[in-house]
C-alpha atoms as a PDB file:
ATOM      1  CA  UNK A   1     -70.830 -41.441 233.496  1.00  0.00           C
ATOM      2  CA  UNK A   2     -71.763 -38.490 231.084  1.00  0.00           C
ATOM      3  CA  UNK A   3     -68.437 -36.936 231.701  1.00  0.00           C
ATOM      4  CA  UNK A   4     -66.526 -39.867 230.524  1.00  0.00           C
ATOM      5  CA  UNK A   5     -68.115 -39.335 227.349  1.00  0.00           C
ATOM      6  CA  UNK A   6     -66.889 -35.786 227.246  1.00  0.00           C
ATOM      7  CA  UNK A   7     -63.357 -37.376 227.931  1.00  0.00           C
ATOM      8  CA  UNK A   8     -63.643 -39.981 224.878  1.00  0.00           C
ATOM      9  CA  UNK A   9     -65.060 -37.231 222.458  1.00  0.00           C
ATOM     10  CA  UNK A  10     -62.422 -34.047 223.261  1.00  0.00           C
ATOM     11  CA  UNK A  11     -59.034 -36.597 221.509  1.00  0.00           C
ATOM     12  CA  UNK A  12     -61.013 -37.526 218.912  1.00  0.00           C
ATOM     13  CA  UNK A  13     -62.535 -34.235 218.007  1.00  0.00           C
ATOM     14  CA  UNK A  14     -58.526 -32.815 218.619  1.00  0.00           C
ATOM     15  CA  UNK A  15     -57.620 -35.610 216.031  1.00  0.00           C
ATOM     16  CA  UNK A  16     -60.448 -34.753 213.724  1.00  0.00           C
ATOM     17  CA  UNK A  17     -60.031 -30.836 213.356  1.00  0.00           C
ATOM     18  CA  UNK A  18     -56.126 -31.763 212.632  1.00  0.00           C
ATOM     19  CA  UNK A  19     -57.013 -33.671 209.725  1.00  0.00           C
ATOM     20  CA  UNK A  20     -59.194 -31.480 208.127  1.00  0.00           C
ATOM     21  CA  UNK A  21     -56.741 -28.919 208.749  1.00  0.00           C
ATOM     22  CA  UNK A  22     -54.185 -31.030 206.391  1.00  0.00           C
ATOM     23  CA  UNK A  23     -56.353 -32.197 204.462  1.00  0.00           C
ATOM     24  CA  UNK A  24     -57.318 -28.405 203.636  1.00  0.00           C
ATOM     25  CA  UNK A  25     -53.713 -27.877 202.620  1.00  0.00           C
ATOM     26  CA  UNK A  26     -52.513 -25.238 205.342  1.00  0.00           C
ATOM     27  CA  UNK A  27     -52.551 -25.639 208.641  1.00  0.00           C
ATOM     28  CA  UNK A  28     -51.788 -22.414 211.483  1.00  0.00           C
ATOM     29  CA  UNK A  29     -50.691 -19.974 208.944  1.00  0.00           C
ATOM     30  CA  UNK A  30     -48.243 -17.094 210.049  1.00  0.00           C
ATOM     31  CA  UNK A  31     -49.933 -13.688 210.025  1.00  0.00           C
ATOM     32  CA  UNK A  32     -49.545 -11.946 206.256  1.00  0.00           C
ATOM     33  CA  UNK A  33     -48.403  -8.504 208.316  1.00  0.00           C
ATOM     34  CA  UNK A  34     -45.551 -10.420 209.730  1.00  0.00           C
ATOM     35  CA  UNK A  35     -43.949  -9.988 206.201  1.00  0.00           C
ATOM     36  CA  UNK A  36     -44.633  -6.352 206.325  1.00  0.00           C
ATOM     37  CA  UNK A  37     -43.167  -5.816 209.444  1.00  0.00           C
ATOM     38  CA  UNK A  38     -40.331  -7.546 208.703  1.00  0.00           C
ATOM     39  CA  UNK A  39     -39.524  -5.535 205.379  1.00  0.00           C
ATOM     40  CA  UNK A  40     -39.993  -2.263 207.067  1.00  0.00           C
ATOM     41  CA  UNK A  41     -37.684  -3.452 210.605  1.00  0.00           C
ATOM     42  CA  UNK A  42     -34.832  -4.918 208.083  1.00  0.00           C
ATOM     43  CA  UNK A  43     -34.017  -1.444 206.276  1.00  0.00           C
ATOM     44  CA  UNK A  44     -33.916   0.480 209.413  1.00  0.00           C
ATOM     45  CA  UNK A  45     -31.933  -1.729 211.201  1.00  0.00           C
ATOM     46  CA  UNK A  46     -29.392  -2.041 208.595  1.00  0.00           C
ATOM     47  CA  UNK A  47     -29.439   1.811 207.940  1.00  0.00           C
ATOM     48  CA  UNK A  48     -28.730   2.623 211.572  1.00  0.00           C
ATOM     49  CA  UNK A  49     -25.611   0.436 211.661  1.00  0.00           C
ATOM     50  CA  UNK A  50     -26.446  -2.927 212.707  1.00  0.00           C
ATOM     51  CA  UNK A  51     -25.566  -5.797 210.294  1.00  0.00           C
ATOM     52  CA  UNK A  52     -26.083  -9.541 210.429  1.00  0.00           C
ATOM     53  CA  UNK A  53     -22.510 -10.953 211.449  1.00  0.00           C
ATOM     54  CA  UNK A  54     -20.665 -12.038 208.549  1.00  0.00           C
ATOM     55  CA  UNK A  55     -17.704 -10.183 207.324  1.00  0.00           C
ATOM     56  CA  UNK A  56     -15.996  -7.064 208.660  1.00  0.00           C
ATOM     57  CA  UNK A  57     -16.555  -4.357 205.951  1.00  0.00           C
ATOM     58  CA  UNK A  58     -12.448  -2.916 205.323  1.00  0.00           C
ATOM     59  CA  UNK A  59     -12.060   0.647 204.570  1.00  0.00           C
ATOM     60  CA  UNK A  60      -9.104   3.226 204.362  1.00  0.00           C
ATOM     61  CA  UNK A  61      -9.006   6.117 205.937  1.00  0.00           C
ATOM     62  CA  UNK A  62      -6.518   9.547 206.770  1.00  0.00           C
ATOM     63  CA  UNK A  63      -5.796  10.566 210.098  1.00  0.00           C
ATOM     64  CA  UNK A  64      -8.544  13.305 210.210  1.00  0.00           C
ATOM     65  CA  UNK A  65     -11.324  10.439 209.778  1.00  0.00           C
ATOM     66  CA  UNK A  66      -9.480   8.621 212.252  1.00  0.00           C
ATOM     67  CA  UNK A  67      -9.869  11.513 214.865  1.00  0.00           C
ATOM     68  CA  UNK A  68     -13.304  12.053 213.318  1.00  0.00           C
ATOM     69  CA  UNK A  69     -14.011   8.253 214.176  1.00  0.00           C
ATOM     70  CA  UNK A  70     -12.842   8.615 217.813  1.00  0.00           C
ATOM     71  CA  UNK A  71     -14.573  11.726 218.542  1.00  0.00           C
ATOM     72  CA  UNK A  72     -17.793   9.832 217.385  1.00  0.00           C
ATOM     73  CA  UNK A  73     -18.004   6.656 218.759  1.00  0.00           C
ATOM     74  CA  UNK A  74     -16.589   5.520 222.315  1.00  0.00           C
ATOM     75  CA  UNK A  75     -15.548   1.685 221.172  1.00  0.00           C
ATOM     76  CA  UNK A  76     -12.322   1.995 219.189  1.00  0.00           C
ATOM     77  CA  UNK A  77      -9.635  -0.023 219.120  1.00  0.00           C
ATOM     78  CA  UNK A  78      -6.164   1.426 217.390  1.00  0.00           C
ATOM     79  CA  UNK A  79      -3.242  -1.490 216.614  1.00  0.00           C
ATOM     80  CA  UNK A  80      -0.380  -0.951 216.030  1.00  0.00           C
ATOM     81  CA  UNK A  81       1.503  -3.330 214.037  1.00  0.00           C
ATOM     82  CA  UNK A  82       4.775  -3.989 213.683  1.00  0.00           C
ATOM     83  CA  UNK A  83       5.517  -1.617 216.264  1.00  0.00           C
ATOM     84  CA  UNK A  84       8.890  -2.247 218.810  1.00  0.00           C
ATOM     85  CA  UNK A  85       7.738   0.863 221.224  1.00  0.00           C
ATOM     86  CA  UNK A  86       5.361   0.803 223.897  1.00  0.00           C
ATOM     87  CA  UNK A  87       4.134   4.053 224.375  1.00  0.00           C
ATOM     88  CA  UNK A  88       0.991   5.399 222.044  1.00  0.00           C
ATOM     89  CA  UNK A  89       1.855   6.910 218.808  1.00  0.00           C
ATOM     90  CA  UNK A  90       1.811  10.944 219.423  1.00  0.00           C
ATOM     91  CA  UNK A  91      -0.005  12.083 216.713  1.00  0.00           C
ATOM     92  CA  UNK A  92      -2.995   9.911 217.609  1.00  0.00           C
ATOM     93  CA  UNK A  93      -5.353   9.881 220.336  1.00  0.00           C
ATOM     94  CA  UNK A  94      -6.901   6.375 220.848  1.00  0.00           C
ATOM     95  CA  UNK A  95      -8.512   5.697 223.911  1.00  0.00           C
ATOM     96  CA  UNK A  96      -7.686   1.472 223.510  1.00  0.00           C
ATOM     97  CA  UNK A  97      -3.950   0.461 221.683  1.00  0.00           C
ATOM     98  CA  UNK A  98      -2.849  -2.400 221.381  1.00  0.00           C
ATOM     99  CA  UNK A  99       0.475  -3.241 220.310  1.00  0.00           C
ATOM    100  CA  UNK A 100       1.015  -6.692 218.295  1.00  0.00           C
ATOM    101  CA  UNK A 101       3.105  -8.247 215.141  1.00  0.00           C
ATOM    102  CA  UNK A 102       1.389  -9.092 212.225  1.00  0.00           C
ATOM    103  CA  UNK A 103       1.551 -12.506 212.649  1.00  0.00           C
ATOM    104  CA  UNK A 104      -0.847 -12.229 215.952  1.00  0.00           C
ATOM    105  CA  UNK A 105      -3.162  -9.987 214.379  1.00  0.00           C
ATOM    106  CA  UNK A 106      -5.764 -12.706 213.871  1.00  0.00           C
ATOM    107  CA  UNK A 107      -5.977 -14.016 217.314  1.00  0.00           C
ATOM    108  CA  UNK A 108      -6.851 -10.240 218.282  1.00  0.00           C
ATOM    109  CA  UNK A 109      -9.327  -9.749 215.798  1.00  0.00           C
ATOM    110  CA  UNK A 110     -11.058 -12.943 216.736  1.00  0.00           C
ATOM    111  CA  UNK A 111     -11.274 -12.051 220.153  1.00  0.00           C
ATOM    112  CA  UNK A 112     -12.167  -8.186 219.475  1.00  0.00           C
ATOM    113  CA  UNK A 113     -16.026  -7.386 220.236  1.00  0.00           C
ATOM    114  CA  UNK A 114     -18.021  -7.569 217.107  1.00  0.00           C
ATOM    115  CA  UNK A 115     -19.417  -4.365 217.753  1.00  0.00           C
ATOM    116  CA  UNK A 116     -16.095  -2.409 218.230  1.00  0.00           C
ATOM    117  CA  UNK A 117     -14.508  -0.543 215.336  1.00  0.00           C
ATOM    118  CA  UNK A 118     -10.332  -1.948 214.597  1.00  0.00           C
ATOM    119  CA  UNK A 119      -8.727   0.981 213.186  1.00  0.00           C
ATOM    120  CA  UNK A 120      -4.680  -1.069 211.900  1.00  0.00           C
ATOM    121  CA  UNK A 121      -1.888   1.173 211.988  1.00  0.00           C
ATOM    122  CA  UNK A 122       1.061   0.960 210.159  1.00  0.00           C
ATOM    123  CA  UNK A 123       3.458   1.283 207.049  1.00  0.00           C
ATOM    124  CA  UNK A 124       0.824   1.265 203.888  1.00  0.00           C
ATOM    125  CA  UNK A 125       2.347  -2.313 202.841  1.00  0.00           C
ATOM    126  CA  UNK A 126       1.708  -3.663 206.220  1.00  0.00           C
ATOM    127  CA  UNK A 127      -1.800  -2.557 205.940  1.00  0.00           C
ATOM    128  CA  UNK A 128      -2.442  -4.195 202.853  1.00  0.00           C
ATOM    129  CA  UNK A 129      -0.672  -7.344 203.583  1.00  0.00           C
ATOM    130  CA  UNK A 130      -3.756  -8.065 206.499  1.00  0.00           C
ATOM    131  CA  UNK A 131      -6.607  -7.817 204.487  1.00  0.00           C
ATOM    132  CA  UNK A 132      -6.578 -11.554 203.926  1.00  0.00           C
ATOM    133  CA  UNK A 133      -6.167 -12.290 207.924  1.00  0.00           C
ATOM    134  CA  UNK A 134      -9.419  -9.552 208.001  1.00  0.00           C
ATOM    135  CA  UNK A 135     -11.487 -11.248 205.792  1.00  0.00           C
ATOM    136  CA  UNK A 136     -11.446 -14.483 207.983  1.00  0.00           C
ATOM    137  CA  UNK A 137     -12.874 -12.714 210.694  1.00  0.00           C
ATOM    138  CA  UNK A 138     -16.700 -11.787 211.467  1.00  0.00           C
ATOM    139  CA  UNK A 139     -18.394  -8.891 213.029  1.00  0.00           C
ATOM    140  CA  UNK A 140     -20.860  -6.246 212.219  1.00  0.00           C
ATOM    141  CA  UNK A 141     -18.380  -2.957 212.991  1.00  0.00           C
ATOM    142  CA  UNK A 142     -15.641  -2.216 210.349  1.00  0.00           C
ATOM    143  CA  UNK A 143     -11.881  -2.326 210.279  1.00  0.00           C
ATOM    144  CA  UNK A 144     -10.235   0.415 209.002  1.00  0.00           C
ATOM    145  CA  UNK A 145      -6.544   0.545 207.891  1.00  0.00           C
ATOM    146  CA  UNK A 146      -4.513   4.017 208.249  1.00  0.00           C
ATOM    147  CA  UNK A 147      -1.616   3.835 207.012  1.00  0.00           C
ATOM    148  CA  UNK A 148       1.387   5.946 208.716  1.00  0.00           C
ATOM    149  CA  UNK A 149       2.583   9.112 206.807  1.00  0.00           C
ATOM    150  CA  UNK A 150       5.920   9.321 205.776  1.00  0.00           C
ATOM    151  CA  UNK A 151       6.394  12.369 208.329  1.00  0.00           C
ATOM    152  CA  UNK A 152       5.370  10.132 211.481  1.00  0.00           C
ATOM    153  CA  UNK A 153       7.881   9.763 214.390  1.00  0.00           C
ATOM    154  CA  UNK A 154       8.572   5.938 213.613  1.00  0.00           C
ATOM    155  CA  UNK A 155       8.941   6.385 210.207  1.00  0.00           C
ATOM    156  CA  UNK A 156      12.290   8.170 210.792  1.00  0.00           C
END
């Protein structure tokens, strides 16, 4: 019988400490050295490369960054654009081309990894004429737009 008691009492105690815990004003209160944590993780993580997914950062860049770029990182993606030819231009060395028109350039982007770098490739005009269609898209890795030089084998 005793032990129906203790079945009564444990609700209404549950109901009573929850109560005086609102009553106090606060309730389970997250740790203060979560906050700390979190302002020391954020920097680092930002610093090192990895950004919240919103938009692509868009830079310009020569050929020697481009070679720079694909001697650094493994996940690089050169398009073309505007390009008739199939074959990869010669004075690049890209391990992923792609060949599209301008017009399908945001379809690619949007199914391009987040996380893999879009260098565009083109006439200088070309170039500039996507950074709309860029800005549209998401991802944490930038797109960078080299523009061909005048002295390029398609520009003949």
């Amino acid at each position: 019988m005793n032990w129906i008691w203790v079945l009564v009492a444990m609700p209404l105690a549950s109901l009573l400490c929850f109560v005086y815990l609102i009553g106090r004003g606060g309730g389970h209160r997250a740790p203060t050295y979560a906050g700390r944590v979190a302002r020391a993780i954020v920097p680092i993580a930002l610093k090192s490369g990895l950004r919240p997914q919103g938009k692509r950062k868009i830079c310009w860049m020569s050929a020697r960054e481009f070679e720079a770029l694909v001697q650094r990182c493994d996940d690089v993606i050169l398009i073309d654009l505007g390009s008739n030819r199939t074959e990869r231009p010669a004075e690049f060395h890209a391990p992923h081309v792609l060949f599209i028109q301008q017009r399908g350039l945001l379809d690619v982007l949007q199914w391009s990894p987040s996380s893999s770098s879009v260098v565009l490739y083109g006439p200088r005009d070309v170039c500039a004429s996507t950074i709309p269609t860029i800005e549209k898209v998401s991802g944490a890795a930038p797109v960078y737009l080299l523009p061909e030089s005048p002295n390029s084998s398609r520009a003949a």
